[in-house]
Protein backbone atom coordinates (compact mmCIF):
# COMPACT_ATOMS: atom_id res chain seq x y z
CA UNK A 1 0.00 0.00 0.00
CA UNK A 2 1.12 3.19 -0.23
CA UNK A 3 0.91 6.32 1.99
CA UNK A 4 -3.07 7.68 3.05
CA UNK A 5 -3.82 3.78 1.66
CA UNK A 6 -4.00 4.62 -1.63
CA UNK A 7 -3.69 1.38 -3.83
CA UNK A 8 -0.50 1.41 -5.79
CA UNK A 9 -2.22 0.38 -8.72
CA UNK A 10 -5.74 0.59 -10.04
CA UNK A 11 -6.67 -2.53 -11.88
CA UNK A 12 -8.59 -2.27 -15.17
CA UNK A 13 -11.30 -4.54 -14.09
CA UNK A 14 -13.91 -2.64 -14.72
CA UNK A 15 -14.93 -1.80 -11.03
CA UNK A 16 -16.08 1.60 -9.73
CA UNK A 17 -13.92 2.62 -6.68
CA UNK A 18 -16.91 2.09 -4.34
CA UNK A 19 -17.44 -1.70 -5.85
CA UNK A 20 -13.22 -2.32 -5.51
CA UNK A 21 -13.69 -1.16 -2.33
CA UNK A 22 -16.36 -3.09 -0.61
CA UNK A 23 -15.60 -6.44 -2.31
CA UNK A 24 -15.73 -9.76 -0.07
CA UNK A 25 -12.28 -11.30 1.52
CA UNK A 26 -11.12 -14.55 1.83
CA UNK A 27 -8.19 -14.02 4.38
CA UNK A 28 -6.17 -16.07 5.55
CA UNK A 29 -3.42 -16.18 8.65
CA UNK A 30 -0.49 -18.56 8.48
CA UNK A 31 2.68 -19.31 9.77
CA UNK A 32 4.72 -20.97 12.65
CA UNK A 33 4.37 -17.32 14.57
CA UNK A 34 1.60 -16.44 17.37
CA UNK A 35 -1.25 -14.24 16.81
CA UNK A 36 -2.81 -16.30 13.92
CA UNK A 37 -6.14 -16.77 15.84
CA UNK A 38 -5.44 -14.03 17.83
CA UNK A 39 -5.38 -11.24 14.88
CA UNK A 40 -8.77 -12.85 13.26
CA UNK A 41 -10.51 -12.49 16.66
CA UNK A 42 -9.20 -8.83 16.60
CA UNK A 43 -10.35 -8.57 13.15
CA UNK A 44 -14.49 -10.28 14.90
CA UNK A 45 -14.00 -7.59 16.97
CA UNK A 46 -13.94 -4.35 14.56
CA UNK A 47 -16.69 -6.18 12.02
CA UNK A 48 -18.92 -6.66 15.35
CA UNK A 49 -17.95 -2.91 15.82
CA UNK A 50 -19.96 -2.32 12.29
CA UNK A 51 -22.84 -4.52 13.12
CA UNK A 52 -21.66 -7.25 11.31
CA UNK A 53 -22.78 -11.05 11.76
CA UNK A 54 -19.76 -13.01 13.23
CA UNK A 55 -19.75 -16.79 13.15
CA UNK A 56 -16.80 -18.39 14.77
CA UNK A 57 -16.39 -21.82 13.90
CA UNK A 58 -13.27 -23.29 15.84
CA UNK A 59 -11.85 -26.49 14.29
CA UNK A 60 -8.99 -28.25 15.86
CA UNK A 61 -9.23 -26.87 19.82
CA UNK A 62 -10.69 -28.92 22.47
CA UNK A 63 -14.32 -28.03 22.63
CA UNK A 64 -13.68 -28.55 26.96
CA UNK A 65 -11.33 -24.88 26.23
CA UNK A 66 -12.74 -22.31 26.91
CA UNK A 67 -9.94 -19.39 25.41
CA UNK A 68 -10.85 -15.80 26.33
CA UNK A 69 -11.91 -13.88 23.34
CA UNK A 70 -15.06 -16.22 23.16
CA UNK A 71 -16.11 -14.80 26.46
CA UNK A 72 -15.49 -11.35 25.19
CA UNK A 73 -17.03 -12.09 21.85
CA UNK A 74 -20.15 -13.82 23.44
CA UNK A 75 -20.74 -11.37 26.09
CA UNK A 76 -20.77 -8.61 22.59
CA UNK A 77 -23.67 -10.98 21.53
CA UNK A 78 -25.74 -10.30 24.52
CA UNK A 79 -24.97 -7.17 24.65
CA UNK A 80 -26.10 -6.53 21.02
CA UNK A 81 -29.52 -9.06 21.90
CA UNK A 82 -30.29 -6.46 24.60
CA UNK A 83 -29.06 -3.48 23.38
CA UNK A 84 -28.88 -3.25 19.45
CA UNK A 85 -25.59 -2.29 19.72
CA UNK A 86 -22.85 -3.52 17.46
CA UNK A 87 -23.90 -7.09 15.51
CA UNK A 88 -25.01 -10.68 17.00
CA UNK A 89 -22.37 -13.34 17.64
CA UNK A 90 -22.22 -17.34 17.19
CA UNK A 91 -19.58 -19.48 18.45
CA UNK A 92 -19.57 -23.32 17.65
CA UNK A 93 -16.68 -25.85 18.32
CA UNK A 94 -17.05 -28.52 15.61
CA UNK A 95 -18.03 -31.65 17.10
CA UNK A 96 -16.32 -32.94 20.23
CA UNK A 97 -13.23 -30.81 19.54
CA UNK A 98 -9.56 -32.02 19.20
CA UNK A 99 -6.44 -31.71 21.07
CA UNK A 100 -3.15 -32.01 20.47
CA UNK A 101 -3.11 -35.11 22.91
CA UNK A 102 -5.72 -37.12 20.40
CA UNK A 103 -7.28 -38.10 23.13
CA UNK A 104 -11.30 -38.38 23.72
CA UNK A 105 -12.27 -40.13 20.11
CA UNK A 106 -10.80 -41.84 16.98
CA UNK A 107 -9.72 -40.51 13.92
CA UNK A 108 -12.56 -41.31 11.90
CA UNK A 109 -14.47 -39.62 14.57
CA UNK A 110 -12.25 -36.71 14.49
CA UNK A 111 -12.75 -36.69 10.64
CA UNK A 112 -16.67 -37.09 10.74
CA UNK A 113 -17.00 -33.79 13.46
CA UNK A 114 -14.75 -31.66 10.54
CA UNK A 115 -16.60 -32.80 7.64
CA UNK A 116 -19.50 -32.01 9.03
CA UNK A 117 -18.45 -29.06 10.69
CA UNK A 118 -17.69 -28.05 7.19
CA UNK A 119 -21.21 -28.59 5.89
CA UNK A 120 -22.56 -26.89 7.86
CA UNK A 121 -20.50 -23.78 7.48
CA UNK A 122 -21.35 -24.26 3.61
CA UNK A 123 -24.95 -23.90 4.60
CA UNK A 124 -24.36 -21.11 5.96
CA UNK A 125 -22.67 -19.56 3.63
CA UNK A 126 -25.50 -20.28 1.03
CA UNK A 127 -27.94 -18.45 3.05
CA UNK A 128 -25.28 -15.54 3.64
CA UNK A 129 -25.89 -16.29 7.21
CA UNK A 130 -22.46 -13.69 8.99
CA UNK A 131 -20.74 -11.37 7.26
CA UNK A 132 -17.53 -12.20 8.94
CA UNK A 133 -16.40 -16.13 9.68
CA UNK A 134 -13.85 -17.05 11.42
CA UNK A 135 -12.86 -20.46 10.73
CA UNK A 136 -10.39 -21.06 13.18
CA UNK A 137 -7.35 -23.72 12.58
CA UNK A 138 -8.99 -25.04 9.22
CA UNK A 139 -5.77 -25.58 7.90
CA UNK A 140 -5.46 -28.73 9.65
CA UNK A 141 -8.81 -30.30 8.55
CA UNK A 142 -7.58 -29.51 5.14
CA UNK A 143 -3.90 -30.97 5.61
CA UNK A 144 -5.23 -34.16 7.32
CA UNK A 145 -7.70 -34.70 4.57
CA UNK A 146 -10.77 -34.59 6.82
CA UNK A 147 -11.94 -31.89 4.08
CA UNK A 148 -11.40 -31.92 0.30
CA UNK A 149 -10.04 -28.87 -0.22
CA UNK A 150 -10.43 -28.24 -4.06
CA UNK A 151 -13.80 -28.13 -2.85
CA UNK A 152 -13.07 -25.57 0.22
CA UNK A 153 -11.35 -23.42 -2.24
CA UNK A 154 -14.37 -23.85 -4.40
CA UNK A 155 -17.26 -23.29 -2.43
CA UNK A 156 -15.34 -20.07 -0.94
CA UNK A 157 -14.18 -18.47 -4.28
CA UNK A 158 -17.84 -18.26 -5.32
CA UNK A 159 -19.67 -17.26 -1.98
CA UNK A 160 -22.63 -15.46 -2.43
CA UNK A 161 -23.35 -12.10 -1.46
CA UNK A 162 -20.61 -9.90 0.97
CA UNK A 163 -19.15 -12.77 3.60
CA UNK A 164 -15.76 -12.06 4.70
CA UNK A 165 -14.27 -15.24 5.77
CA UNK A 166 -10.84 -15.91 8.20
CA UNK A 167 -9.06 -19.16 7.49
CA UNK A 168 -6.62 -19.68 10.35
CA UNK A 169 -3.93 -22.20 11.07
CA UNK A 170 0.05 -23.37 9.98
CA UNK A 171 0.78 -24.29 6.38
CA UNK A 172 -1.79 -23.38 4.49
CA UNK A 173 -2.54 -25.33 1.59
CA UNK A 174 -1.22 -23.17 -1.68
CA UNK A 175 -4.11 -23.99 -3.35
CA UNK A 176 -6.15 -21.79 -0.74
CA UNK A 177 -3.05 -19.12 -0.67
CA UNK A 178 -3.89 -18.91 -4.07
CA UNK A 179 -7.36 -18.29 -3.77
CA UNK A 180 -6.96 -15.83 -0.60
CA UNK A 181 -7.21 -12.07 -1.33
CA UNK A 182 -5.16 -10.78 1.45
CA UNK A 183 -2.52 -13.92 2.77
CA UNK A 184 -0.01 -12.92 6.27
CA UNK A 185 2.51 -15.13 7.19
CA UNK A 186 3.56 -15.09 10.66
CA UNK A 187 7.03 -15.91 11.08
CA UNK A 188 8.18 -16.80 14.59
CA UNK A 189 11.46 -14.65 16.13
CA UNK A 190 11.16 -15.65 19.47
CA UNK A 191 8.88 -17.22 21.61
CA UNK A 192 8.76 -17.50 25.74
CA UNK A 193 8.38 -21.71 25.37
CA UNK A 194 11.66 -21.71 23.42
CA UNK A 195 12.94 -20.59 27.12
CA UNK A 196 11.33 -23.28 28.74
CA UNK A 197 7.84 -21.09 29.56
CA UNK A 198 4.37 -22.83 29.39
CA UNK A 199 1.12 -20.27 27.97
CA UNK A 200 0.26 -17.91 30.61
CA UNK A 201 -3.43 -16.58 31.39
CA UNK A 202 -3.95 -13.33 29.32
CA UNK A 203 -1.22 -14.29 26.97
CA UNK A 204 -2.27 -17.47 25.74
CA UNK A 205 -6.24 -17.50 27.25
């Protein structure tokens, strides 16, 4: 971008300013660096801020975890139900959740919870249900092959309507980075566990 965010180029696509302008993103955070989730939650926070429908749909994380931006977000739900202010709010694990430990199901039960964790976010998008998704750690689903993702990339290139949608998670498949209008990479410097420190409240939750 350059300076006052004025585009560097203007593409001949035929597009009034306006219509450039308020286009749909597919986004998506990557990277072996923190603030993946973190930065899309921010980003929940500012479309709420607008009145926007978020849906957060969290994919790999145990569905017992309760991190602390969906108490935030949630409470921002009730206060929109009573108040009017800003937009509504859902939050859905997928299924029983997954942990790093792979404990509390199978594989194929694993599997089952994304794929249809993943059908159901299609419905949603077909009835242009939120304006903003967060679909949080869907890079895994996609790496594990719990989700076909020619058919991800499909069904979110041709969305209807004005959904924004989040994809977070490491190594994302190029096929989606392809597909993504705005991609950010975060690449790790340092980190407090390379030092022998566990997540902290606040920090991590």
């Amino acid at each position: 971008m350059a300076p006052q965010g004025r585009p560097v180029a203007v593409p001949d696509d035929g597009l009034t300013t306006r219509q450039r302008r308020n286009r749909p993103l597919l986004a998506v955070h990557t990277g072996d660096g923190k603030g993946k989730s973190t930065a899309a939650f921010g980003l929940a926070l500012r479309g709420w801020n607008q009145g926007w429908r978020i849906g957060v749909f969290q994919f790999v994380k145990s569905a017992r975890w309760r991190i602390g931006e969906q108490t935030v977000l949630e409470r921002l739900g009730e206060l929109h139900a009573q108040t009017g202010e800003g937009g509504p709010v859902e939050w859905h694990k997928m299924g029983s959740g997954w942990s790093w430990s792979r404990r509390g199901g199978t594989a194929e039960d694993h599997a089952a919870d994304a794929a249809e964790g993943w059908a159901e976010i299609r419905r949603r998008l077909a009835a242009e249900a939120h304006d903003l998704y967060v679909l949080d750690e869907f890079t895994y689903p996609m790496q594990w092959g719990w989700v076909d993702v020619d058919e991800v990339v499909e069904t979110l290139a041709q969305r209807p309507g004005r959904q924004h949608v989040v994809v977070t998670g490491r190594r994302a498949d190029p096929r989606l980075v392809d597909a993504a209008d705005l991609v950010t990479e975060m690449a790790k410097v340092k980190h407090p566990m390379d030092a022998g420190q566990k997540g902290q409240r606040g920090i991590e939750w």
